[in-house]
N, C-alpha and C. Protein backbone atom coordinates (compact mmCIF):
# COMPACT_ATOMS: atom_id res chain seq x y z
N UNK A 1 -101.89 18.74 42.42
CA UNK A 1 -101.42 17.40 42.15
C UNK A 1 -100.50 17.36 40.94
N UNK A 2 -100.73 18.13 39.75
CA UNK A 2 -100.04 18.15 38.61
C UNK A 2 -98.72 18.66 39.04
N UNK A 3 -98.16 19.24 39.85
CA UNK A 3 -97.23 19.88 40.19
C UNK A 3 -96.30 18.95 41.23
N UNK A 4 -97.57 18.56 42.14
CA UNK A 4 -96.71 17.27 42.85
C UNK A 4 -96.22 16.02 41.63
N UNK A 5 -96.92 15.68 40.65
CA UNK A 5 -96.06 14.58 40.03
C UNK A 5 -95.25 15.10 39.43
N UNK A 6 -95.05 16.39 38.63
CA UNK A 6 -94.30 16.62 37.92
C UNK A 6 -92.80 16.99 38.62
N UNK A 7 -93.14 17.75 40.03
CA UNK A 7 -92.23 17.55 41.07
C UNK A 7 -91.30 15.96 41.05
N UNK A 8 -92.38 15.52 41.18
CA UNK A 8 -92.18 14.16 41.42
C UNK A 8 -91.24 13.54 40.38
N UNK A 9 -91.64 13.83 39.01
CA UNK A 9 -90.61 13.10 38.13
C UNK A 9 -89.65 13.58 38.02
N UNK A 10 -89.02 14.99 38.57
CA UNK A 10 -87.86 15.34 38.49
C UNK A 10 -87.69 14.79 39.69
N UNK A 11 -87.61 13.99 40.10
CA UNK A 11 -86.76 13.76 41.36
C UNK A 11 -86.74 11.94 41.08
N UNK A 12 -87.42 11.80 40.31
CA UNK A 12 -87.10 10.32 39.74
C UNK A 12 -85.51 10.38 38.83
N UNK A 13 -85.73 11.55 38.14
CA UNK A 13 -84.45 11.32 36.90
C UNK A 13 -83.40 12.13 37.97
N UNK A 14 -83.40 12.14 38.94
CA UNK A 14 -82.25 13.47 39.65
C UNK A 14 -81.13 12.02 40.27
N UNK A 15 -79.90 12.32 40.02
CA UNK A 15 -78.91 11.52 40.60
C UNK A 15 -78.95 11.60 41.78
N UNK A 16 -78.68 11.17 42.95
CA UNK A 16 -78.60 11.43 44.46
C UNK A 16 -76.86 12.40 44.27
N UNK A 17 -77.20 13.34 44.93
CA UNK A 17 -76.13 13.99 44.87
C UNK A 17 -74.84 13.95 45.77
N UNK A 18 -74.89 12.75 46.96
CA UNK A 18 -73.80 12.17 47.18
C UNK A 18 -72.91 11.33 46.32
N UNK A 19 -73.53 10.30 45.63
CA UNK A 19 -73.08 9.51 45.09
C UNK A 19 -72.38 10.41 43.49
N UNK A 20 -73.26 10.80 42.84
CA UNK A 20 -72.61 11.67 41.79
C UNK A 20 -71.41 12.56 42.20
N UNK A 21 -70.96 13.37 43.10
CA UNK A 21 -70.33 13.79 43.67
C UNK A 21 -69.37 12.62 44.13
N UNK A 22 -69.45 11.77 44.57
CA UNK A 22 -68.35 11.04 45.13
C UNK A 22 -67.50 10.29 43.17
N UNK A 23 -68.21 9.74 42.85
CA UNK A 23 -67.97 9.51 41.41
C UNK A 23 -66.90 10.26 40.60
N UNK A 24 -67.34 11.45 40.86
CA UNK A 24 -66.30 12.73 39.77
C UNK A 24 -65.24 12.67 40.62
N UNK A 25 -65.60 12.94 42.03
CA UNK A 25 -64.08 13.24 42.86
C UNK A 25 -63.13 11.88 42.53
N UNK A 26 -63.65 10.75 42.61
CA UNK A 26 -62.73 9.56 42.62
C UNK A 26 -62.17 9.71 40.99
N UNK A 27 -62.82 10.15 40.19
CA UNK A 27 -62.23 10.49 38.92
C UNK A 27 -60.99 11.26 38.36
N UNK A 28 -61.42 12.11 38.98
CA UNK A 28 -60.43 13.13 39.13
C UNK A 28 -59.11 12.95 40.14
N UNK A 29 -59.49 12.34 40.76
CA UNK A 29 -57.88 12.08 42.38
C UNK A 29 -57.34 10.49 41.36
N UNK A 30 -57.78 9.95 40.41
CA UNK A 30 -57.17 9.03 40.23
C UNK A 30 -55.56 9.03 39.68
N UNK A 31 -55.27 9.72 38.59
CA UNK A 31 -54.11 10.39 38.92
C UNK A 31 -52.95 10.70 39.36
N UNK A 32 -54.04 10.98 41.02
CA UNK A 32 -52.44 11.33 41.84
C UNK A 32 -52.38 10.76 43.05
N UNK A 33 -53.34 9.59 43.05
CA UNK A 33 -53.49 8.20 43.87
C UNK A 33 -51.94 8.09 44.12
N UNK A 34 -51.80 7.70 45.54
CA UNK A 34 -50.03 7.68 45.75
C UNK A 34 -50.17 6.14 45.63
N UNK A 35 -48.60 5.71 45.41
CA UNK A 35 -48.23 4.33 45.16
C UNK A 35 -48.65 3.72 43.77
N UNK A 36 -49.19 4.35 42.84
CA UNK A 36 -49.48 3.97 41.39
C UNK A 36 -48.83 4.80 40.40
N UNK A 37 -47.77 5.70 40.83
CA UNK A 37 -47.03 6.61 39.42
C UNK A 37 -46.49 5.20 38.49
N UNK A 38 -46.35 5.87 37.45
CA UNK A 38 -45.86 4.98 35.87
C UNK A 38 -44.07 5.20 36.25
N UNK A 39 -43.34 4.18 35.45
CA UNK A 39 -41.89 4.26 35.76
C UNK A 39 -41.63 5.37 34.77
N UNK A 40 -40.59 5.77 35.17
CA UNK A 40 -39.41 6.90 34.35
C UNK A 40 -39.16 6.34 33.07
N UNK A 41 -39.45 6.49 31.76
CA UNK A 41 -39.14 5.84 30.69
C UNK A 41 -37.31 5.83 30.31
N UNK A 42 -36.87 7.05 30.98
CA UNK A 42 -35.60 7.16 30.92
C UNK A 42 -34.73 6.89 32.10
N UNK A 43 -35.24 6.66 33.31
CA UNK A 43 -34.30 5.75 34.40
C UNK A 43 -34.71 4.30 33.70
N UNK A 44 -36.03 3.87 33.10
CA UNK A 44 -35.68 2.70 32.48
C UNK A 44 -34.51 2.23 31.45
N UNK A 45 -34.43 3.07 30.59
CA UNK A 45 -33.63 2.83 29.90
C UNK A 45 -32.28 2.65 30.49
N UNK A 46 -31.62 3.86 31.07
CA UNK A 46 -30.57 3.60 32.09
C UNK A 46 -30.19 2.20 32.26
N UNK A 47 -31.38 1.68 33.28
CA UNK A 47 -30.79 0.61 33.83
C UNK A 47 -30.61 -0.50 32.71
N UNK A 48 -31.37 -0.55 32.04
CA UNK A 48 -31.03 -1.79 30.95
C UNK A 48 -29.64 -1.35 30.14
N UNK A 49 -29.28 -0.05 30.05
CA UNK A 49 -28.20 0.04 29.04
C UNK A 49 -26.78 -0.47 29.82
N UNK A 50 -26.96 -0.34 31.84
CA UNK A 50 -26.67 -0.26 32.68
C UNK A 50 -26.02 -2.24 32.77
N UNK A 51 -27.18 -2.85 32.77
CA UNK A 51 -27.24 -4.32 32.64
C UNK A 51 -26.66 -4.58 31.56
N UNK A 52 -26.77 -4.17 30.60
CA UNK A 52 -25.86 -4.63 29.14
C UNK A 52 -24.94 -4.62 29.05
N UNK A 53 -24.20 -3.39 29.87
CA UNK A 53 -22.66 -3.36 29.73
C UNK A 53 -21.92 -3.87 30.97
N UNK A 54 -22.76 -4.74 31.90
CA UNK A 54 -22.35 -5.30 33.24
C UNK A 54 -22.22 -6.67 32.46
N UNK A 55 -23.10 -6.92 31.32
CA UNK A 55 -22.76 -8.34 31.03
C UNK A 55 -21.68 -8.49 29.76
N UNK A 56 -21.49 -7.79 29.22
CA UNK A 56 -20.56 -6.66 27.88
C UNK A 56 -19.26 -7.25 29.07
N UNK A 57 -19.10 -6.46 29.97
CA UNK A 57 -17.38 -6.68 30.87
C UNK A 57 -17.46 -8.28 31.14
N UNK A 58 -18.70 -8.93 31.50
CA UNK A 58 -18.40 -10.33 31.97
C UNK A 58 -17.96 -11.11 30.91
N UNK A 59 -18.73 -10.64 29.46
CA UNK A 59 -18.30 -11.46 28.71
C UNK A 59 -16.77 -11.47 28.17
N UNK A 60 -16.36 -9.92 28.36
CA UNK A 60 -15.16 -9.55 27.68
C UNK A 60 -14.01 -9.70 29.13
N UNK A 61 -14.49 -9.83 29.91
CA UNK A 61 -13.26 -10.43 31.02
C UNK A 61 -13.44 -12.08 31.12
N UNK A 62 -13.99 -13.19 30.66
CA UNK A 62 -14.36 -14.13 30.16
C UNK A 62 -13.08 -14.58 29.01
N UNK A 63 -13.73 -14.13 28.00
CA UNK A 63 -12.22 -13.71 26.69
C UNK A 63 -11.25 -13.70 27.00
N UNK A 64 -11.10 -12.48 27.80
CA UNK A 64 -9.44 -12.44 27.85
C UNK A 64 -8.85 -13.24 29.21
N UNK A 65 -9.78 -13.83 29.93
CA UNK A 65 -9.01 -15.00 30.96
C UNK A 65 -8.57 -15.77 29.60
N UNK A 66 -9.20 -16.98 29.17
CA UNK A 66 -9.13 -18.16 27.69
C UNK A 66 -8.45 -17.39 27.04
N UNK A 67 -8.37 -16.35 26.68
CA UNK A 67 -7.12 -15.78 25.58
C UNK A 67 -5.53 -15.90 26.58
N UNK A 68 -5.51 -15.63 27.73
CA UNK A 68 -4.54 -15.38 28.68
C UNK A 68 -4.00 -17.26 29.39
N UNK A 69 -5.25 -17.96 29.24
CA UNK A 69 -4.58 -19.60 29.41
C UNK A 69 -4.59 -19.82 28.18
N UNK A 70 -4.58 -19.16 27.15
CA UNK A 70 -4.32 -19.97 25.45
C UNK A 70 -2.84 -19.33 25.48
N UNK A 71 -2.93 -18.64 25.38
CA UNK A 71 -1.24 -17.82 25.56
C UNK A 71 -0.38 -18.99 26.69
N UNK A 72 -0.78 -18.89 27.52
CA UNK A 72 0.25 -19.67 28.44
C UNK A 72 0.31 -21.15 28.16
N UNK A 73 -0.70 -21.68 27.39
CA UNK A 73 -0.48 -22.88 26.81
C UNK A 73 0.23 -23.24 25.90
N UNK A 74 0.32 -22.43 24.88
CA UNK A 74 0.95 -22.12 23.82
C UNK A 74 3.00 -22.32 24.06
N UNK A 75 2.90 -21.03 25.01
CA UNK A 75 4.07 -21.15 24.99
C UNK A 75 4.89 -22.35 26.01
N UNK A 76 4.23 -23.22 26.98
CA UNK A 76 4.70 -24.00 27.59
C UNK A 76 4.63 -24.99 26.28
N UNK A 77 4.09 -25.06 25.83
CA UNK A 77 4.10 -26.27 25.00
C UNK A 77 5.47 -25.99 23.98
N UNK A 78 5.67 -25.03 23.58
CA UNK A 78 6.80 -24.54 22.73
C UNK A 78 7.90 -24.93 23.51
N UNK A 79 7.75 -24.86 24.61
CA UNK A 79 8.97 -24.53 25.59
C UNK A 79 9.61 -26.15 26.08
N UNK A 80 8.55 -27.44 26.13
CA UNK A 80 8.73 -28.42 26.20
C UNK A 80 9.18 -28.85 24.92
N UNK A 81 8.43 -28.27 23.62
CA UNK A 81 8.75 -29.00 22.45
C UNK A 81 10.69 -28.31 22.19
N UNK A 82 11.05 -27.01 22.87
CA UNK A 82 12.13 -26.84 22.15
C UNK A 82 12.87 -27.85 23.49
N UNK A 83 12.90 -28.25 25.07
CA UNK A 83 13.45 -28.69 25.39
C UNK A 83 13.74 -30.53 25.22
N UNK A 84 12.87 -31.00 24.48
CA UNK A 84 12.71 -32.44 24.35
C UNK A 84 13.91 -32.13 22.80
N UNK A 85 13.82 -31.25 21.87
CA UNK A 85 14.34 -31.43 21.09
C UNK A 85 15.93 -30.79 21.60
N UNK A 86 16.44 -30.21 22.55
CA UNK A 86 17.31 -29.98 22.65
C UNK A 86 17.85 -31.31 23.30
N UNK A 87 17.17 -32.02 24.45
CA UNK A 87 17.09 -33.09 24.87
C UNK A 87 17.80 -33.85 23.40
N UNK A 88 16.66 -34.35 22.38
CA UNK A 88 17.27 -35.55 21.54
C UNK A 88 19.02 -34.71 21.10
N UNK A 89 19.33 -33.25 21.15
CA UNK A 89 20.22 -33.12 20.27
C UNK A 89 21.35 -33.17 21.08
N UNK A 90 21.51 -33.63 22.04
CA UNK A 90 22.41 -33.72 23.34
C UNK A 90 22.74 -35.22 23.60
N UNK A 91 21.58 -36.15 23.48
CA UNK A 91 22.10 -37.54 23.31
C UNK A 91 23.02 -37.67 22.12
N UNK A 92 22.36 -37.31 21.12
CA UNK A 92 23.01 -37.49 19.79
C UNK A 92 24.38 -36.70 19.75
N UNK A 93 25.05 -35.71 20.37
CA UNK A 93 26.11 -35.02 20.30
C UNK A 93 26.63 -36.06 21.44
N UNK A 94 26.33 -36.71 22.32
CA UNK A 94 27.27 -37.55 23.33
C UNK A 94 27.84 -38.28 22.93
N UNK A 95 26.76 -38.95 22.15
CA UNK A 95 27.34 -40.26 21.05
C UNK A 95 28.59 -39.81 19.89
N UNK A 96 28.34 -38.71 19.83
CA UNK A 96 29.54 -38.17 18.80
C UNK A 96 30.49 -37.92 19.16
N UNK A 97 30.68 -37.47 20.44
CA UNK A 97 31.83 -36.95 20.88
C UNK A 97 32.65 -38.77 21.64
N UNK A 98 31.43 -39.79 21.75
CA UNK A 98 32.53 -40.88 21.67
C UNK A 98 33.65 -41.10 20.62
N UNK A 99 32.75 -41.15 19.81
CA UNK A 99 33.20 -41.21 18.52
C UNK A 99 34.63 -40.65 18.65
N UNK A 100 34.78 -38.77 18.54
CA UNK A 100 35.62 -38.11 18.92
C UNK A 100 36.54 -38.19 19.52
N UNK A 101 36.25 -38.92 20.87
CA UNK A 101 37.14 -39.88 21.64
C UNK A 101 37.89 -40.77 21.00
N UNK A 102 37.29 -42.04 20.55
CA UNK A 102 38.11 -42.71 19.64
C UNK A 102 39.67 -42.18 18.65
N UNK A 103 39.20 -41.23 17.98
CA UNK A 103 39.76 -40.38 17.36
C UNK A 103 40.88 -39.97 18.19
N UNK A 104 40.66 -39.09 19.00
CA UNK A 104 42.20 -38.20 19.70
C UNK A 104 42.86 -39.54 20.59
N UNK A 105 42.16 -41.03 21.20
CA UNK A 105 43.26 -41.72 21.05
C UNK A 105 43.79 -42.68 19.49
N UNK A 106 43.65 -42.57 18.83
CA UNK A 106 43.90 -43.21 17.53
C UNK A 106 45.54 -42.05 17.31
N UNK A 107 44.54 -41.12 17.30
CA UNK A 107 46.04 -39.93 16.74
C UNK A 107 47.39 -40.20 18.10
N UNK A 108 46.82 -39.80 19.23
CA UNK A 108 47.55 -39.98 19.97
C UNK A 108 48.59 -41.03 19.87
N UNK A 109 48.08 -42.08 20.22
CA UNK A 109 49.15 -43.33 19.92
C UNK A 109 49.37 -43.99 18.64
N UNK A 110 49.34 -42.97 17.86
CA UNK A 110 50.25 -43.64 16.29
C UNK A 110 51.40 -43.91 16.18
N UNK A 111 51.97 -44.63 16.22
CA UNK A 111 53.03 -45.14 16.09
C UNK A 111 54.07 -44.75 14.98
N UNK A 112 55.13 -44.22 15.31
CA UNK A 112 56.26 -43.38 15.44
C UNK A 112 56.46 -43.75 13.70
N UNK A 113 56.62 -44.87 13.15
CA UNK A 113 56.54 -45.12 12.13
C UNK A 113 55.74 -44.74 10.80
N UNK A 114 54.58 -44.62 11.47
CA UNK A 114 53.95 -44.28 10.13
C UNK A 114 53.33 -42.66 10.49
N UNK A 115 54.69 -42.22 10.86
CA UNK A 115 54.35 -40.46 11.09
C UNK A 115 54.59 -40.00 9.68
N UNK A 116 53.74 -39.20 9.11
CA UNK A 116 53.69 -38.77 7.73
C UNK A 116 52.89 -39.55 6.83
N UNK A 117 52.58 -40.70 6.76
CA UNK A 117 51.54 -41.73 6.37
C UNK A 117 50.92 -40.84 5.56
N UNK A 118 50.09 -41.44 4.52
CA UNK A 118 49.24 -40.69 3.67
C UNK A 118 47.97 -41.10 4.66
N UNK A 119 47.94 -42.50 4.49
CA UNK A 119 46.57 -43.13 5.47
C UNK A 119 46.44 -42.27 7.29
N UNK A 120 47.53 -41.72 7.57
CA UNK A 120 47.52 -41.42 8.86
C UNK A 120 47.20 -39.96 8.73
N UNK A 121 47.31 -38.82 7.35
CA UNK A 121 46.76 -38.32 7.29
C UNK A 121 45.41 -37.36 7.38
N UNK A 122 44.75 -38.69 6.34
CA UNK A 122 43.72 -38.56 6.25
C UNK A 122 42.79 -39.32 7.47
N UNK A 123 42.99 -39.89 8.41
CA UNK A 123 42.43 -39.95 9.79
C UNK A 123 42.43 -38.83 10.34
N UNK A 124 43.82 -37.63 10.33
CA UNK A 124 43.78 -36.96 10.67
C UNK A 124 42.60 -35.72 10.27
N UNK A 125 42.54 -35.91 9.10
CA UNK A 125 41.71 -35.01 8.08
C UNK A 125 40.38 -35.44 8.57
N UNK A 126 40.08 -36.40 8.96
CA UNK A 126 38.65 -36.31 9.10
C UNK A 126 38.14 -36.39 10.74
N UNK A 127 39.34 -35.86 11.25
CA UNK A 127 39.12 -35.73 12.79
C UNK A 127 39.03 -34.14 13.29
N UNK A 128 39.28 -33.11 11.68
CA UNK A 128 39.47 -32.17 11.48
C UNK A 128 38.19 -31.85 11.35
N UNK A 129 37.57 -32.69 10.26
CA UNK A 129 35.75 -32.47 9.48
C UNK A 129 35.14 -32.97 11.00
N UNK A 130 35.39 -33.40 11.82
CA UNK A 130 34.70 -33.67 12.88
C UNK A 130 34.66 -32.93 14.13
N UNK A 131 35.55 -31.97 13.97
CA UNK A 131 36.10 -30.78 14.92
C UNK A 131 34.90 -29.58 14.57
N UNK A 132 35.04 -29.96 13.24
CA UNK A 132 34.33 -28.41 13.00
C UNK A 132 32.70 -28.68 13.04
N UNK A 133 32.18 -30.11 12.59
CA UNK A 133 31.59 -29.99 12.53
C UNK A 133 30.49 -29.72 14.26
N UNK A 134 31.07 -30.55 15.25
CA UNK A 134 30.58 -30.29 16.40
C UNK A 134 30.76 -28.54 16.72
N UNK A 135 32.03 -28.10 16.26
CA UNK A 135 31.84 -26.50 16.44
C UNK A 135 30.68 -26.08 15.84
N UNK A 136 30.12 -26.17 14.58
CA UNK A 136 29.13 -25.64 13.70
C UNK A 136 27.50 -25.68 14.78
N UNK A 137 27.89 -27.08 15.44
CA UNK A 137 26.43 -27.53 16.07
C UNK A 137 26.95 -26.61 17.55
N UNK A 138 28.09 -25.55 18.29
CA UNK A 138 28.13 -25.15 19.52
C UNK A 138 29.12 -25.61 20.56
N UNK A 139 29.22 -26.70 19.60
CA UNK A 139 30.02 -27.72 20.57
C UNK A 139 31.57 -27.24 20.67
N UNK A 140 32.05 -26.70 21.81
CA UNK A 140 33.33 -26.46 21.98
C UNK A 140 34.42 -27.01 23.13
N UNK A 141 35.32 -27.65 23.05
CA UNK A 141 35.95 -27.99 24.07
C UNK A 141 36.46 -27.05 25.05
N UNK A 142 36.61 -28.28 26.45
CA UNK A 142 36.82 -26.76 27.51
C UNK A 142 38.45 -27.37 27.59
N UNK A 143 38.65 -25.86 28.10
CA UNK A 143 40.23 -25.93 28.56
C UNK A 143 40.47 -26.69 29.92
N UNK A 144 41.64 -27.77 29.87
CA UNK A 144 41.97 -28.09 30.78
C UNK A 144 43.07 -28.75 30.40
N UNK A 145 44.12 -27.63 30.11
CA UNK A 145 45.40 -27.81 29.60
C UNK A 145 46.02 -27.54 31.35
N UNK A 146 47.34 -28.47 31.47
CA UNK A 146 47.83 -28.55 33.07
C UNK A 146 48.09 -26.79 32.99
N UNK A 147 47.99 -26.98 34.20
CA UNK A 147 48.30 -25.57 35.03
C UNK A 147 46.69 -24.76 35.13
N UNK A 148 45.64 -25.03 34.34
CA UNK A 148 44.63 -24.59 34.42
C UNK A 148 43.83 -24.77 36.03
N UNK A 149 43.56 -23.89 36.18
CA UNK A 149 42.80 -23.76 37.52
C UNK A 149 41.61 -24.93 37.54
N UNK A 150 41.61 -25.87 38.83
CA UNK A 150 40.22 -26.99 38.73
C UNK A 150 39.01 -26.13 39.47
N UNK A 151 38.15 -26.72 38.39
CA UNK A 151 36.88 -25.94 38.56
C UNK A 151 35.77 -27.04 38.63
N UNK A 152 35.13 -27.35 39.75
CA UNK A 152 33.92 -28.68 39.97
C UNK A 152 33.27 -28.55 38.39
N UNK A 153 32.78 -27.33 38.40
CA UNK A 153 31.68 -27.36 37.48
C UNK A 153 32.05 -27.68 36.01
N UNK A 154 33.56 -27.37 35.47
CA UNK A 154 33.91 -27.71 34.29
C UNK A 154 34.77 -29.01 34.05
N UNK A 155 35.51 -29.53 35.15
CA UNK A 155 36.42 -30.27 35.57
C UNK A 155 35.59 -31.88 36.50
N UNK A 156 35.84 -33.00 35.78
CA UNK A 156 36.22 -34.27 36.81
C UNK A 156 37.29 -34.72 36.96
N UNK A 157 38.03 -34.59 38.22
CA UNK A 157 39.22 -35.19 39.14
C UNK A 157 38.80 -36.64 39.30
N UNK A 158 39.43 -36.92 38.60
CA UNK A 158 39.59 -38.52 38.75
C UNK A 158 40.73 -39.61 39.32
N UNK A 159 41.94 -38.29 39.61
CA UNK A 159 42.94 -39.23 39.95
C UNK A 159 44.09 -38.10 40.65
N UNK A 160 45.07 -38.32 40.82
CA UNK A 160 46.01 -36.85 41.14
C UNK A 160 47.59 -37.31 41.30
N UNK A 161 48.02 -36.25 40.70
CA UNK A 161 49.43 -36.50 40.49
C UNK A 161 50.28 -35.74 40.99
N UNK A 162 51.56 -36.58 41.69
CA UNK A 162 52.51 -35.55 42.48
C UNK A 162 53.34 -34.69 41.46
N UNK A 163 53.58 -33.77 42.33
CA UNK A 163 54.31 -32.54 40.97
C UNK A 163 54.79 -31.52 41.93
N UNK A 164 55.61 -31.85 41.52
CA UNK A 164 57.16 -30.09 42.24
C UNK A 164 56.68 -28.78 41.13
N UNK A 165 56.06 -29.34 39.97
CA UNK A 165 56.07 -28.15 38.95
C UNK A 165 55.22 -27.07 39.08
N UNK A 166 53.56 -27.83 39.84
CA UNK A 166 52.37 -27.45 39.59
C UNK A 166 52.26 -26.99 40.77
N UNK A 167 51.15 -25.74 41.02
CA UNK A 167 50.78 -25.65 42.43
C UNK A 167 49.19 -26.82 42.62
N UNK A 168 49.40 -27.10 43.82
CA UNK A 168 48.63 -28.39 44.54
C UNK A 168 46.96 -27.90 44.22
N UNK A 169 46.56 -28.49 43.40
CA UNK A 169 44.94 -29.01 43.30
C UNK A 169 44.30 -28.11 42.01
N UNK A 170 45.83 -27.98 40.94
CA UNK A 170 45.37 -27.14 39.68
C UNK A 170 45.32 -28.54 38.60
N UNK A 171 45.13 -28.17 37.69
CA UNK A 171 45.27 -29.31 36.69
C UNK A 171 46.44 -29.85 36.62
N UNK A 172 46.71 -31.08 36.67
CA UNK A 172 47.89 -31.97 36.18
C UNK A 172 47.47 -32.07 34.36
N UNK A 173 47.01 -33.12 34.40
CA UNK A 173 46.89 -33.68 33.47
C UNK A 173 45.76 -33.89 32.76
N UNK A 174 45.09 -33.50 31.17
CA UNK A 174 44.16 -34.32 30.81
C UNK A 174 43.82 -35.89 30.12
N UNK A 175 42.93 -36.15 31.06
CA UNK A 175 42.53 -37.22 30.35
C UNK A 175 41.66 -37.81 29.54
N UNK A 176 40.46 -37.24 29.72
CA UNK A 176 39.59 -37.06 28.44
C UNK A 176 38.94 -35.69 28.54
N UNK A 177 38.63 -35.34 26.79
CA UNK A 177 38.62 -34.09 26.71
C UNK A 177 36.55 -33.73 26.83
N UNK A 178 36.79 -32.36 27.75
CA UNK A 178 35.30 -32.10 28.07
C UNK A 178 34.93 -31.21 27.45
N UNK A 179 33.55 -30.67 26.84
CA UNK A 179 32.72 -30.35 26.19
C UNK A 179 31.93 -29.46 26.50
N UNK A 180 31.34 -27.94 25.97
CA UNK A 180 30.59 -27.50 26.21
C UNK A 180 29.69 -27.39 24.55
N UNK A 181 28.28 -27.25 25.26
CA UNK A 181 26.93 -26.55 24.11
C UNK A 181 26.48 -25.62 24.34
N UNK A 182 27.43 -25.05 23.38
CA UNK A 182 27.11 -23.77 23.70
C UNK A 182 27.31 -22.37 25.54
N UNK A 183 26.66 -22.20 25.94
CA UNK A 183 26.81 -21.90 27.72
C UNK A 183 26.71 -22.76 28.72
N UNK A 184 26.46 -24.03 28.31
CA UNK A 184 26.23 -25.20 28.97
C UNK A 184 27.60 -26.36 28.71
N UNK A 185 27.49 -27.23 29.79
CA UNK A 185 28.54 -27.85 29.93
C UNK A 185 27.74 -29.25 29.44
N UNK A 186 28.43 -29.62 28.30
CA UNK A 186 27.44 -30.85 27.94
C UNK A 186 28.45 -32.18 28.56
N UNK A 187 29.73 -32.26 28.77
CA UNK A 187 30.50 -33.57 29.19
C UNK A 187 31.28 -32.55 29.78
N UNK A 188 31.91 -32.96 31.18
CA UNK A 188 33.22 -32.05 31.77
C UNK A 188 34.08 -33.18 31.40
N UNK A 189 35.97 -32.15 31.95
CA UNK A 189 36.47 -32.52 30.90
C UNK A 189 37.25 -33.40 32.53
N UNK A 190 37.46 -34.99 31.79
CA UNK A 190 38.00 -35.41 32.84
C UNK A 190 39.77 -35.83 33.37
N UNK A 191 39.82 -35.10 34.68
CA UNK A 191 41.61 -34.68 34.65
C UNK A 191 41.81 -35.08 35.82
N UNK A 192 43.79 -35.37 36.00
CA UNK A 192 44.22 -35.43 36.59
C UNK A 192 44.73 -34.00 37.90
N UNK A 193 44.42 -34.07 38.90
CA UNK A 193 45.05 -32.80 39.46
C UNK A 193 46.33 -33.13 39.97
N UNK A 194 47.11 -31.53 40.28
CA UNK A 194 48.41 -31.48 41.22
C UNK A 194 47.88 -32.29 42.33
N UNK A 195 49.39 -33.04 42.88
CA UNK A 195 49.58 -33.08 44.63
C UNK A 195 51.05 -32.93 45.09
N UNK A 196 50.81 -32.46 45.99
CA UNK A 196 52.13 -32.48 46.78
C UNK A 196 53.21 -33.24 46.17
N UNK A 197 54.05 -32.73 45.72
CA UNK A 197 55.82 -33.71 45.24
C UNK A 197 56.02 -34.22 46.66
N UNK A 198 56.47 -35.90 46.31
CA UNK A 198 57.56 -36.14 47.64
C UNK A 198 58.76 -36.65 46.76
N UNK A 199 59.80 -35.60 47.32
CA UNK A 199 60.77 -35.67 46.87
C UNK A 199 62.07 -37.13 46.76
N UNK A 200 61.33 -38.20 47.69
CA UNK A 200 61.95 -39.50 47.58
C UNK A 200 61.17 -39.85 46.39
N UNK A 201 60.55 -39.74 45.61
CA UNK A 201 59.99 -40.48 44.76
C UNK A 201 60.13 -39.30 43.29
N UNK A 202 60.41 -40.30 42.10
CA UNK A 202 60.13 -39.18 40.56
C UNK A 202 58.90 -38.68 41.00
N UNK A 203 59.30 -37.46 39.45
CA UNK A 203 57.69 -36.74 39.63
C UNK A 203 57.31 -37.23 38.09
N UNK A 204 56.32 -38.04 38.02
CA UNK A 204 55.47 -38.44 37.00
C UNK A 204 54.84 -37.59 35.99
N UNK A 205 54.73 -36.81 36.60
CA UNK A 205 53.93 -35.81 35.74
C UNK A 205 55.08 -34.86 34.65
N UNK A 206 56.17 -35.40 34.94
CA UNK A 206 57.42 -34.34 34.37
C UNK A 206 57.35 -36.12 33.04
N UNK A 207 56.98 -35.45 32.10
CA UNK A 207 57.14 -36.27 30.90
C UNK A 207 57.49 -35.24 29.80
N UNK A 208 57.89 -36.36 28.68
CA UNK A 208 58.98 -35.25 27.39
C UNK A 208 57.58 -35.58 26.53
């Protein structure tokens, strides 16, 4: 009997040896349990350094769109501000060159008498300061001395004169004088052209 209990109590403290056995094995396979590996600490990194510089280009292609419509704003605005001001400086030279007008008929029809005038002079003199000064600002007159070739773009035909002298549809005559600014035609110059002479009639255009 002493042997049966003592039997006996070792088999009280004895683990069942399935279960102990199943215990260690699940211990041990835990591990390399599939579908539970840990991430790559360095494909992690990757991808975040990866994401940083995907948002790095968005921000910096962002920039330079707004840098690229600041630029184009910039200069349209320059481009209106220099044409509004070329604008005001073109009214203001029209008005001058009335002026100017005035002038070359004043000289023109002075009267035979007071040729040499001190006073007729100095009209002259300041039709001189007014020559130059529109030159200074670009302003140059166009040619349309007779015999000059008519040209739409520099030339208004306003009227036409018979002439044996001229060949047919060149300049006759000017009548008021036209203007350029610079490469631009700011007033054309407005003239008489050749026409056909008929020989029953004077030729008008033959003046002393």
């Amino acid at each position: 009997m002493p042997d049966d209990d003592h039997g006996h109590g070792r088999s009280r403290h004895r683990e069942p040896a399935g279960q102990a056995g199943t215990t260690r094995v699940t211990a041990e396979a835990a591990p390399d349990a599939p579908g539970v590996d840990a991430p790559d600490p360095m494909v992690a990194a990757i991808e975040a350094v990866a994401a940083l510089q995907r948002e790095r280009d968005e921000y910096l292609d962002a920039l330079q769109r707004e840098r690229a419509a600041f630029v184009n704003f910039r200069n349209r605005t320059n481009e209106e501000r220099e044409q509004l001001r070329g604008y005001a400086a073109e009214v203001l030279l029209t008005r001058v060159l009335a002026l100017a007008d005035d002038f070359d008929r004043a000289i023109l029809n002075q009267p035979a008498a007071l040729a040499g005038d001190p006073w007729v002079e100095g009209i002259v003199a300041i039709d001189r300061k007014l020559r130059l000064l529109l030159e200074n600002e670009g302003v140059t007159p166009i040619d349309a001395a007779p015999g000059t070739a008519f040209d739409p773009r520099l030339h208004e035909a306003v009227t036409t004169v018979p002439t044996a002298r001229l060949p047919e549809g060149v300049v006759a005559e000017e009548l008021r004088r036209g203007y350029r600014l610079r490469d631009r035609v700011l007033r054309p110059a407005m003239v008489a052209t050749a026409a056909p002479f008929d020989s029953t009639s004077s030729d008008p255009s033959h003046r002393n």
